[in-house]
Structure formats: C-alpha cells, structure tokens
Protein backbone atom coordinates (compact mmCIF):
# COMPACT_ATOMS: atom_id res chain seq x y z
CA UNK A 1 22.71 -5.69 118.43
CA UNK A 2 24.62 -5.87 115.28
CA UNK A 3 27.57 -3.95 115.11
CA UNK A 4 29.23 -2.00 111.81
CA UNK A 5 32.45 -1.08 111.67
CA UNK A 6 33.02 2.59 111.35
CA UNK A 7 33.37 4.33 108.27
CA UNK A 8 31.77 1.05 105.72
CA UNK A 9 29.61 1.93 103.87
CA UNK A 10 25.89 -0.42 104.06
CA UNK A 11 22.94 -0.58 101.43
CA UNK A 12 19.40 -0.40 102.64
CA UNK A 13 15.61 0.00 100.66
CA UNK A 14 14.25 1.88 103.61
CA UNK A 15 15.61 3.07 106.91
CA UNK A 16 14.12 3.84 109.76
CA UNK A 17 15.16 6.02 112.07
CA UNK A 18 14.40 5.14 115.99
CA UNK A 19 13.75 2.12 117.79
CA UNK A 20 10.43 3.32 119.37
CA UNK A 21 6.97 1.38 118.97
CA UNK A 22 6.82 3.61 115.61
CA UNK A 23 9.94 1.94 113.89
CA UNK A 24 9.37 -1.25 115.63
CA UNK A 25 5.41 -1.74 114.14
CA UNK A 26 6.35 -0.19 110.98
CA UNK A 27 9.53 -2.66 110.89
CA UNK A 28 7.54 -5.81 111.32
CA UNK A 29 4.90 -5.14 108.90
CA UNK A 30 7.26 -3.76 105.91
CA UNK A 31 8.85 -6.92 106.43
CA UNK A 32 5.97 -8.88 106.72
CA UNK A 33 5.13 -7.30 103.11
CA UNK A 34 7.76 -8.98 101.84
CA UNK A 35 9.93 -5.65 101.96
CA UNK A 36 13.81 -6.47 102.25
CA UNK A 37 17.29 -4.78 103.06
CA UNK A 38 15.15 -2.82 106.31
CA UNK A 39 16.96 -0.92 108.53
CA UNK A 40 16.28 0.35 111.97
CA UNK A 41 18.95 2.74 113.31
CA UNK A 42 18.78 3.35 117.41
CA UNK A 43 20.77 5.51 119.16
CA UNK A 44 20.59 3.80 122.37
CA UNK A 45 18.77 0.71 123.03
CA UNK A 46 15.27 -0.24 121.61
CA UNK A 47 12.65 1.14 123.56
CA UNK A 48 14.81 3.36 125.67
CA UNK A 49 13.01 6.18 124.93
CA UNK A 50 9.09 7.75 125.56
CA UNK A 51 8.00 3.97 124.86
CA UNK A 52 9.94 2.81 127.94
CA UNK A 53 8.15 5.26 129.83
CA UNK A 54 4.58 5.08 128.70
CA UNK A 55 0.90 4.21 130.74
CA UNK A 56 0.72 1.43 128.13
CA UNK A 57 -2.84 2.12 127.72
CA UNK A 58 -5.10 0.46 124.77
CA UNK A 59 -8.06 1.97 124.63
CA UNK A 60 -10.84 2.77 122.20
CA UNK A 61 -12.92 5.21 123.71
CA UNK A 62 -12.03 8.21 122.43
CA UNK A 63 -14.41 11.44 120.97
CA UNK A 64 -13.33 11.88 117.34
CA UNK A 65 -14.03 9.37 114.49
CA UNK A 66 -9.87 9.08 113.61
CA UNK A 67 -8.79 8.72 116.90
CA UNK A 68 -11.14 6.06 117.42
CA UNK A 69 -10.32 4.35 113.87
CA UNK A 70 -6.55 4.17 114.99
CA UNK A 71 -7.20 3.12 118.23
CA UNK A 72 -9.67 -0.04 117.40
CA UNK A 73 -7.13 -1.04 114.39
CA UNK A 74 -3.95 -1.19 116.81
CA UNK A 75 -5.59 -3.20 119.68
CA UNK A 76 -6.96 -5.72 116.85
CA UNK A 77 -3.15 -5.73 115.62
CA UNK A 78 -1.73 -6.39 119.15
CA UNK A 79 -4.23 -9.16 119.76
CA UNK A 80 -3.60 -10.72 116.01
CA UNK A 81 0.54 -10.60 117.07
CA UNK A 82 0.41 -11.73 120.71
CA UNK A 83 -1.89 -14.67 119.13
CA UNK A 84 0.39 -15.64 116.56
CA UNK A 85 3.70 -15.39 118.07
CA UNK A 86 2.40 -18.01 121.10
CA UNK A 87 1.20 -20.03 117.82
CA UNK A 88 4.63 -20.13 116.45
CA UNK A 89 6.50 -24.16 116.51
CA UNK A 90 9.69 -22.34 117.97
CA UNK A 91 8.61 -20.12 120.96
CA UNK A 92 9.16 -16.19 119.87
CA UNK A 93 12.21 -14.40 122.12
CA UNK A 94 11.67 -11.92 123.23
CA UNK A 95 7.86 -13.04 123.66
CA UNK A 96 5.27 -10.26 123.60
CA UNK A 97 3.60 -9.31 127.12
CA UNK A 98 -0.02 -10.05 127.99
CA UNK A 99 -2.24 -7.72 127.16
CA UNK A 100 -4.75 -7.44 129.74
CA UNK A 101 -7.74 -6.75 128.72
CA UNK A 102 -10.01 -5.60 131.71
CA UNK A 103 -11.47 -2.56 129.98
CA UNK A 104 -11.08 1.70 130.84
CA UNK A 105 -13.74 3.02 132.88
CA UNK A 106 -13.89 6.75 133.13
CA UNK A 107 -15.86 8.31 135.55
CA UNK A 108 -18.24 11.52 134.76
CA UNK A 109 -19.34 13.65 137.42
CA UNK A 110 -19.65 17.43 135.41
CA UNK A 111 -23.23 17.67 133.82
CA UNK A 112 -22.34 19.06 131.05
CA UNK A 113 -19.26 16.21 130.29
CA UNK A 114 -21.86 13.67 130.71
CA UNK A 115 -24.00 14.96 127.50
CA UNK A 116 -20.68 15.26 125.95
CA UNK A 117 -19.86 11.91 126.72
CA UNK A 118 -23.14 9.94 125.90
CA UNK A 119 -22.02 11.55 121.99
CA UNK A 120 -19.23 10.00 122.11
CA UNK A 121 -20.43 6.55 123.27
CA UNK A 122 -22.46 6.62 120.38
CA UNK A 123 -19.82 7.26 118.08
CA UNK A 124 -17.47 4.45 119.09
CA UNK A 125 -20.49 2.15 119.44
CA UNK A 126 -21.10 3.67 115.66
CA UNK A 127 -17.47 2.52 114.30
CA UNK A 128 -17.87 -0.80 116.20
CA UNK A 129 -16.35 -0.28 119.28
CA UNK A 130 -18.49 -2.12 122.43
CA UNK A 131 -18.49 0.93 124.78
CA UNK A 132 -20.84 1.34 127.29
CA UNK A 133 -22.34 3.99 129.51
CA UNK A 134 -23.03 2.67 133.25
CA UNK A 135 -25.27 4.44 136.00
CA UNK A 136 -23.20 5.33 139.53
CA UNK A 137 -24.92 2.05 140.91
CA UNK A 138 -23.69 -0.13 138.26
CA UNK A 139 -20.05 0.50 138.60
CA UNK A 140 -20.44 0.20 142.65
CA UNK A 141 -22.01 -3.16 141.78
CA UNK A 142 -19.01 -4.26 138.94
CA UNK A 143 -16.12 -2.99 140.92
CA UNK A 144 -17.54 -2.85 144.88
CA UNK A 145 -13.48 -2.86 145.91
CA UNK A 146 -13.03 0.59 144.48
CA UNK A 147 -14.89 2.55 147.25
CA UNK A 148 -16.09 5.17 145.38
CA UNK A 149 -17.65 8.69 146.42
CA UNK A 150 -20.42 8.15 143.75
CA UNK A 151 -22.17 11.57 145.46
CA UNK A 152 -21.70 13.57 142.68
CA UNK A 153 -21.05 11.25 139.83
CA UNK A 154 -23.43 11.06 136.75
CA UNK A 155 -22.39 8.47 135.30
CA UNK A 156 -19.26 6.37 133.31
CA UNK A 157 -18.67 4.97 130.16
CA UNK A 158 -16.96 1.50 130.24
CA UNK A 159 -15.32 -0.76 127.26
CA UNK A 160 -14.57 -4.55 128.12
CA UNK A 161 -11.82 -4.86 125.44
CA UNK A 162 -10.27 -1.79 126.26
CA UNK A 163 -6.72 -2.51 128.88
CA UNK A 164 -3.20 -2.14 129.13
CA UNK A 165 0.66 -4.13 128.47
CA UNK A 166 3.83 -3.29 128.89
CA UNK A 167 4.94 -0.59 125.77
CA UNK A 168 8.68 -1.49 126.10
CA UNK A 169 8.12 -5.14 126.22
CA UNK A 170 5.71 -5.43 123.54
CA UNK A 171 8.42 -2.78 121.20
CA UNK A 172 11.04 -5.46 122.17
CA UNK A 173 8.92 -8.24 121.14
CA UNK A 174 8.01 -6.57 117.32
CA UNK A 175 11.73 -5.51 116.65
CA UNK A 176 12.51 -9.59 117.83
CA UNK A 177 9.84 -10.70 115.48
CA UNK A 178 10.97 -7.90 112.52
CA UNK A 179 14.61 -9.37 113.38
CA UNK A 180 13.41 -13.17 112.43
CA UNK A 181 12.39 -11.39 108.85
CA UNK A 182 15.50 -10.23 108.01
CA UNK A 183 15.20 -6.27 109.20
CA UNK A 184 18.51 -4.76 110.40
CA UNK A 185 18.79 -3.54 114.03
CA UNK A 186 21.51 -1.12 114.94
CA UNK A 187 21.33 -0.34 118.36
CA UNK A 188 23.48 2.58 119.98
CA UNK A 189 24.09 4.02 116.44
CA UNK A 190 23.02 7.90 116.52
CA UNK A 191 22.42 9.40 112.90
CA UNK A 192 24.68 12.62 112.58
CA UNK A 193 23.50 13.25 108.81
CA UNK A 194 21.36 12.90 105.76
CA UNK A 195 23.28 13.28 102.96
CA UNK A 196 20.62 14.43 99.88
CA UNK A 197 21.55 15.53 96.33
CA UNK A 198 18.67 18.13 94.35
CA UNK A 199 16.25 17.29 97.04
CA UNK A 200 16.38 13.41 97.08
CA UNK A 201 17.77 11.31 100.37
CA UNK A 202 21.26 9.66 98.90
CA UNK A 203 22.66 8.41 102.35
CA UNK A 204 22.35 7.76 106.35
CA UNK A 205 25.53 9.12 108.27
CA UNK A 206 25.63 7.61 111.29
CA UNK A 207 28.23 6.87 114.47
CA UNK A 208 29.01 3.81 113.21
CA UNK A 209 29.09 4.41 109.62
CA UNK A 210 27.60 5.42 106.30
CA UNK A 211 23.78 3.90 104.78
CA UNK A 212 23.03 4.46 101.27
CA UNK A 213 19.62 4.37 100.78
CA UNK A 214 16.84 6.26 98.93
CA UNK A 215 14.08 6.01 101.92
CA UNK A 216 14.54 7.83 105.24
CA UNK A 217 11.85 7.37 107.42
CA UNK A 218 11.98 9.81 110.76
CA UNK A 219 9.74 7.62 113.65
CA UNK A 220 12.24 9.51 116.22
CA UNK A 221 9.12 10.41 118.33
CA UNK A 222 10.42 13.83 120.55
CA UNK A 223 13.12 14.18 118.53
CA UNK A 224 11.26 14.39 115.02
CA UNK A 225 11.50 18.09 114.21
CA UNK A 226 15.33 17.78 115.09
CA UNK A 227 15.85 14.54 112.91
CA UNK A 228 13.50 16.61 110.39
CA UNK A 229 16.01 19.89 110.28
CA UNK A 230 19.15 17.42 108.76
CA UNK A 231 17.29 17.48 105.47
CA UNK A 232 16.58 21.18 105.80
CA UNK A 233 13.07 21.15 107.22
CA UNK A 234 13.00 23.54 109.97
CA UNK A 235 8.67 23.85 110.66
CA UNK A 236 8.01 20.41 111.61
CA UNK A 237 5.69 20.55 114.45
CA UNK A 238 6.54 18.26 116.84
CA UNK A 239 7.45 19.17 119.95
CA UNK A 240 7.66 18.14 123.89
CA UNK A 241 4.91 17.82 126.63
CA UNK A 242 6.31 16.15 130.04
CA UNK A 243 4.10 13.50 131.93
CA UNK A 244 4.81 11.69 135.17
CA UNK A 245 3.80 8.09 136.64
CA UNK A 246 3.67 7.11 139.96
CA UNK A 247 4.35 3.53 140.98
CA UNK A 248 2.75 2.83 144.40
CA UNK A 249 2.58 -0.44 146.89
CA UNK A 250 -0.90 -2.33 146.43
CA UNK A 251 -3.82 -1.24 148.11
CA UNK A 252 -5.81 -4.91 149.61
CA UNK A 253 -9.68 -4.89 148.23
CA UNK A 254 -8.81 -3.90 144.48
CA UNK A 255 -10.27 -5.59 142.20
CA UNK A 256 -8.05 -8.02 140.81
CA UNK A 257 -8.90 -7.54 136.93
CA UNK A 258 -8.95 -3.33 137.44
CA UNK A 259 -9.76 -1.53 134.80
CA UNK A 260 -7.48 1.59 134.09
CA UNK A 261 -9.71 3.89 136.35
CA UNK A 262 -9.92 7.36 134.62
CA UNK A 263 -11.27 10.39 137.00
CA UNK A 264 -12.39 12.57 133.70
CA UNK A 265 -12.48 15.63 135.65
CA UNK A 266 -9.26 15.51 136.85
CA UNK A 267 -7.50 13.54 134.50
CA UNK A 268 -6.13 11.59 137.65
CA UNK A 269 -6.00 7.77 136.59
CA UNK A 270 -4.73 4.24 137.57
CA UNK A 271 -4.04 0.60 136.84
CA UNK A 272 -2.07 -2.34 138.34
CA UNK A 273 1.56 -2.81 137.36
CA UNK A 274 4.36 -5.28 138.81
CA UNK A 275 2.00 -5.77 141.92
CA UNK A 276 1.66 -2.67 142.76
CA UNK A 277 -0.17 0.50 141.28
CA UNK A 278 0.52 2.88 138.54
CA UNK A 279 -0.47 6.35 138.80
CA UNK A 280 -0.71 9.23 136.44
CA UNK A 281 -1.71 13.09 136.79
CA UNK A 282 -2.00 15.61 133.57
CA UNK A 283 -0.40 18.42 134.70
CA UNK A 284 -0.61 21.43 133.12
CA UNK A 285 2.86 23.16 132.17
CA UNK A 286 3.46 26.85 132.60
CA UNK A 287 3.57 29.40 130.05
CA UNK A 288 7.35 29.22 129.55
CA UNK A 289 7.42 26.13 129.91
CA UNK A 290 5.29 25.92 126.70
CA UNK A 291 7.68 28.58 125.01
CA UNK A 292 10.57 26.28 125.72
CA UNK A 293 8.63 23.43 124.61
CA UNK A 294 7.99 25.00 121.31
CA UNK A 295 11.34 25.99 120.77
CA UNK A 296 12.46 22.89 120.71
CA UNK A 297 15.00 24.18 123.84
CA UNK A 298 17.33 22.06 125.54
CA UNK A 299 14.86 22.30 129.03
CA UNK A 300 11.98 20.74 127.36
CA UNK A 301 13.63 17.50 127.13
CA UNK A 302 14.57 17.48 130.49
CA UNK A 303 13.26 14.09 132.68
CA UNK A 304 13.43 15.85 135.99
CA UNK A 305 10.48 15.13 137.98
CA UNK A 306 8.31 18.22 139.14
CA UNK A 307 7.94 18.00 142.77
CA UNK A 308 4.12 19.77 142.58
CA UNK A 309 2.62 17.08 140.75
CA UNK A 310 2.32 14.39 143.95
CA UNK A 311 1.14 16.81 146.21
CA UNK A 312 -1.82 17.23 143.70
CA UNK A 313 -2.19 13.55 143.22
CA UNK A 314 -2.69 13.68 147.19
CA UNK A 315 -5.34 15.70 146.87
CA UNK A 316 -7.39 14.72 144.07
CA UNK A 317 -7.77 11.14 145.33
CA UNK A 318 -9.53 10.80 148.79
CA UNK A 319 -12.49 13.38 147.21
CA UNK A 320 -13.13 10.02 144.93
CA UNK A 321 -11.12 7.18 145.56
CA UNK A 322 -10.80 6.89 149.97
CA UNK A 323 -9.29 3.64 149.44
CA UNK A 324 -6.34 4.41 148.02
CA UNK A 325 -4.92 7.31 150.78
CA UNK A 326 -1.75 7.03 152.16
CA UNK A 327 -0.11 5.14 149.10
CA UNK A 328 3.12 3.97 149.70
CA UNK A 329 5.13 5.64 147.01
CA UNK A 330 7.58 2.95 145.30
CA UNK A 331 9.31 5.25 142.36
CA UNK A 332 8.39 7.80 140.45
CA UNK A 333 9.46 8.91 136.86
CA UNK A 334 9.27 11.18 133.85
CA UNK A 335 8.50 10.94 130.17
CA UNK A 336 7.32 13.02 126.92
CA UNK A 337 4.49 12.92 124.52
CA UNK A 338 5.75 14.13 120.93
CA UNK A 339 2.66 16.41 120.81
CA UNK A 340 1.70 18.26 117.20
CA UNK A 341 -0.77 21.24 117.10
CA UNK A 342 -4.20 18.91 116.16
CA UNK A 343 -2.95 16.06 118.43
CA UNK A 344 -2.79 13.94 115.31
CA UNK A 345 0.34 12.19 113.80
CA UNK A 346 2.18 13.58 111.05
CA UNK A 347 2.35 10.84 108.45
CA UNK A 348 4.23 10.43 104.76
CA UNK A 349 6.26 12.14 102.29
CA UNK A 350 8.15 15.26 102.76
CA UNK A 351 8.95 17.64 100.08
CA UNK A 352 12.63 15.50 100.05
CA UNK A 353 11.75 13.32 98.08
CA UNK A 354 12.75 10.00 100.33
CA UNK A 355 12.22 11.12 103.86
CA UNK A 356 9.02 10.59 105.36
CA UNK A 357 7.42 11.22 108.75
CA UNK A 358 6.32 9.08 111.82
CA UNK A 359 5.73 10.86 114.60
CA UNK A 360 3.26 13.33 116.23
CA UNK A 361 1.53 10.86 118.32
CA UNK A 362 0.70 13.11 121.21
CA UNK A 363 0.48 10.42 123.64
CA UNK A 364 -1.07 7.74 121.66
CA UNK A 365 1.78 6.32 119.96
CA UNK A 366 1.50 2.52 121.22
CA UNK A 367 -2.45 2.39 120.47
CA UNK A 368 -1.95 4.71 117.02
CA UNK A 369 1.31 3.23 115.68
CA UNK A 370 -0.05 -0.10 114.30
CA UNK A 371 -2.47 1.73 111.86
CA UNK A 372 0.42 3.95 111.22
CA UNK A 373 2.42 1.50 110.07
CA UNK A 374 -0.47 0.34 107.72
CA UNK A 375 -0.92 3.21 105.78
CA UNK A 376 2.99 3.86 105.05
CA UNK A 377 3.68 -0.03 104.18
CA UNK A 378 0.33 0.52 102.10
CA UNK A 379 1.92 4.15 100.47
CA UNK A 380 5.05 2.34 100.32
CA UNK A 381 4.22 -1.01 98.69
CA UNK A 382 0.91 -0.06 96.27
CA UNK A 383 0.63 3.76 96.68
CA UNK A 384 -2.59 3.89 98.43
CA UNK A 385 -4.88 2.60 101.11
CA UNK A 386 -8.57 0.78 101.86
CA UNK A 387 -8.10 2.03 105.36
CA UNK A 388 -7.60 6.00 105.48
CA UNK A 389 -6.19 8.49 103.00
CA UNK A 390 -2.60 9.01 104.37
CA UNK A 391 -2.65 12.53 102.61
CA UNK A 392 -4.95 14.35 105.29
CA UNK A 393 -2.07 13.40 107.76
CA UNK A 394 0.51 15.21 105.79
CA UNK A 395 2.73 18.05 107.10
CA UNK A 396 1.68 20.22 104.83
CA UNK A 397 -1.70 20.44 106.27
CA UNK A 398 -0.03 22.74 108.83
CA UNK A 399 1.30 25.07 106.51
CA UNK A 400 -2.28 25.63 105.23
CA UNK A 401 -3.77 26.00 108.50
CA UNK A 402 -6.09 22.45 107.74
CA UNK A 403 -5.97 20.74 111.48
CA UNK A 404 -7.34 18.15 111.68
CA UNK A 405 -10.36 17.94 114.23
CA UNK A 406 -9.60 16.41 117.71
CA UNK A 407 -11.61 16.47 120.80
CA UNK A 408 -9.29 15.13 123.96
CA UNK A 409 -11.05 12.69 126.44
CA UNK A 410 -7.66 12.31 128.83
C-alpha cells in the first residue's frame, strides 16, 4: 500500500477506479504498453470485493460467439502470465496461483437442451475452442468416482482446457506484477468525487487526497452505476444479483483432477478447493428482490446468506450425484455478479469526455476481463482494435434498445 497524505494533490494519465480483476488486468497491460503515471484507487484492499468471492471458473464453453471470443482470449492470457512470471530471474511476489486445468463437464439430461447444446459445441469447436460432446457411458468411463445417475442423461459436453484458480490470488498477483511497472496502488482510498469542467474529467477526490488527471476509468464492478452518477450519469445499467458458495469436507472416490461438474438443469455445480469441495446453486431472487436490485437500494448489496438455498442444494444432489450426500458443510458465503440487461460488459467512453466504463460482467468478470483490458489499452493507445469493435459494447447501446445477443449456459 502506498499511502498519500491528505489533501496533496497527485498527477496521473489514467486512473482506475477499483482494485477488482477489471483494474488489476487492465493495470498490467496499460503498463505493459508502455503507459505511465497509472493509478489504481481501492477503497479497501485489492480483491476484497466480488473477485474475493468468485467460483474462479475459466471456461470456454459458452452459446454465443462473444462470450466465447472473451472467454478463449482470457484463459490464453492467464496461461501466457502464469508462464512468464515463473520464467522471471527474480521469482514474482505475490506469485500467480495454478490454474488447473481439468476441463468443465456439464451434464444434459432435457431433450430439448441436448439439441441446443450439440449447436453450441459446434460453435466453440467453430472459433477454436476443443469442446467435446460425450455419450452417458463415456463420462462413467472418464470419471467412474463420480457415481452418477446416468438414467436420464443424454449426454455432456466436455472441454480439456477449460478449469479453475483462485480469482483473488491471481488479482493479487497482476496488481504485484502492474506494481513492478511502475502503476500506483492506493489501497483503502475511497473516491468521494469527480471533479469535471464543460463535460471533461479534471480531477479524482478521494479520502486521502486530490488526483488530477484527464482519464477516469470506472472498473468498480457492483458499484459502477454509483461510481457512474459522480459525473452525472444516472442510467448506467449495472446492477446487483446475489450468489452463494458452499465449501464442504472431501468426499473419498473423487476424482483427483475433477472437472468443475455442471448439472445444466439445475444449475447445481462443483469443484475441489483447499481440500475440500466448492459448491454453488443459481438461485432465483424474488420479484422485489429484483426491484431492489434495480434500484440500486441499499438491500441489494447486502452479503447475508439466504438460508433456502442449502436446503435446495440438499435436494438437487442425491437425484444425480449419490456420492456426495451428507456433505459436511465447512463455511458458507455470499457474493454479487454486476449483471447488465444483455449479460454483456459495458465497455469505453462515456459522453464525459475522460471517464470510461469497465464493468457489466454478469458473472464472467475473471474469464472476460483480460480481453477487456485489450480493447481499452487498444482504444486507449491506437484508437482501435484487430480483436473486436469496442463500440458495440458501448452504453449507449442501451439507450437505443441494441442488446447485444446472449444465450446463458449456467
């Protein structure tokens, strides 16, 4: 951490606000660009937030052509940064995690989400992604220690490079590496205000003092549409959705490279973590719920755990998975997606001239963020990009009613 005294006054080319995976990636690779004077302005500790909270999934199999595109581009960066940090003469600290790369397998049993799904194996196997699709038989005979019900099942789709790492540690490891470059971390530094003049970004007002600098760039995940309203934008859409994780004792027979198991029908899905295993439900919120979400009210930021969502966990998982009844629950916890209306980030400049968006992940942030990062160092440093046009991911697509397409797979 790197402490300013209060009321100074600092310089900076480009400041980013939150210490997520966003403003970590997006850190590392401006500076990698040769960008300088980088800020990153936390108001707690890096990671702290949704990141600290997250599956950590990587996976590519998804069922639109974007989401896949993001998806393949960040596991290739995590794999190109893991690589070169354990290359480095001085050994990185803090070091990335391992990324362990034992695939996603999600189980189809519905007839009519198995034609669905054989699509969208084609379509990752289209934009180079080595998915598969696997008979009942042939994931009893990969995985024999799962003990499935195969009954009803039609089928699964597998990927061998898909897997999973640990979000926070891998978030710590970027803003370490950023650090090395030159980029500015203030940790425990809340932004109160951003000062603009006739519609440009002048200055960062923050708890530990004033930032003058022209670029503003909100990665404050949850948070965005509140971060957004300082410079007078009230209608960005990014708000709240609640998820829970379950961390259980080990179960003996697993498989010791598990895939992250995904039940598609019920969403219900698992993975080892810390010895033991990690366990995650969608739940569905309520209709106020959604409301409060929406509104941006104080209630849909709240971490409380919802006592219904175990009981359901209970249920779903002896009518597939018999071996894994009567988990011993270890801890439980809360965390939110920063979901937008197309499930798609919300990406570039504002009509403030100087603050631009990062955010809108909707649950993807740690797979989507490298790519991100790409296309606003790209806007940033030449103006445009080989990869995708960063225009279709504007917020002003909202205002015209242009969603993007999505089609959700978990």
């Amino acid at each position: 951490m790197i402490a300013v005294a209060r009321g100074t006054t600092r310089t900076a080319a480009i400041t980013i606000i939150g210490g997520g995976i966003m403003g970590a990636v997006l850190a590392y690779q401006l500076a990698r660009r040769g960008m300088r004077e980088v800020v990153v302005l936390e108001r707690e500790t890096v990671a702290s937030g949704s990141i600290g909270r997250a599956t950590g999934g990587l996976r590519q199999q998804f069922a639109d052509e974007l989401d896949i595109i993001f998806a393949r581009e960040g596991l290739r960066f995590y794999r190109q940064f893991i690589a070169e940090m354990q290359a480095e003469a001085v050994p990185a600290s803090p070091p990335p995690p391992p990324f362990y790369q034992y695939g996603y397998l999600f189980l189809v049993s519905d007839d009519e989400a198995w034609q669905a799904m054989q699509g969208y194996v084609a379509l990752q196997q289209r934009l180079g992604v080595p998915s598969e699709l696997l008979t009942p038989m042939e994931v009893v005979a990969r995985w024999p220690g799962l003990s499935l019900i195969t009954e009803d099942l039609r089928g699964a789709s597998f990927c061998s490079t898909d897997g999973y790492t640990d979000p926070a540690a891998m978030t710590r490891a970027l803003i370490g590496a950023a650090r090395r470059l030159g980029v500015e971390v203030y940790e425990q530094c809340p932004v109160l205000a951003i000062q603009t003049t006739r519609g440009r970004v002048q200055a960062v007002q923050t708890s530990q003092g004033r930032v003058a600098t022209p670029l503003v760039i909100n990665a404050t995940g949850v948070y965005a549409a509140l971060t957004a309203r300082l410079v007078g934008i009230d209608d960005l859409p990014v708000y709240p959705l609640r998820r829970q994780l379950y961390l259980c004792e080990a179960v003996a027979g697993l498989p010791a490279e598990l895939p992250m198991v995904v039940d598609q029908a019920t969403g219900f899905h698992f993975r080892w973590r810390d010895g033991g295993l990690l366990l995650g439900l969608p739940h569905q919120p309520s209709p106020a719920e959604q409301a409060a979400s929406r509104a941006l009210e104080t209630p849909a930021f709240d971490l409380t755990l919802d006592p219904g969502v175990w009981p359901q966990i209970e249920r779903v998982i002896p009518r597939r998975f018999p071996a894994l009844a009567g988990l011993r629950l270890r801890r439980a916890w809360a965390g939110l997606y920063e979901m937008t209306p197309d499930e798609h980030p919300v990406l570039g400049p504002t009509e403030v001239e100087g603050f631009l968006c990062a955010c809108g992940f909707s649950g993807h942030g740690l797979m989507h963020a490298p790519l991100a990062a790409q296309l606003l160092t790209d806007y940033l440093t030449t103006g445009k990009s080989s990869t995708l046009d960063i225009e279709q991911f504007g917020l002003q697509r909202f205002r015209e009613g242009r969603l993007l397409p999505a089609t959700r797979l978990l």
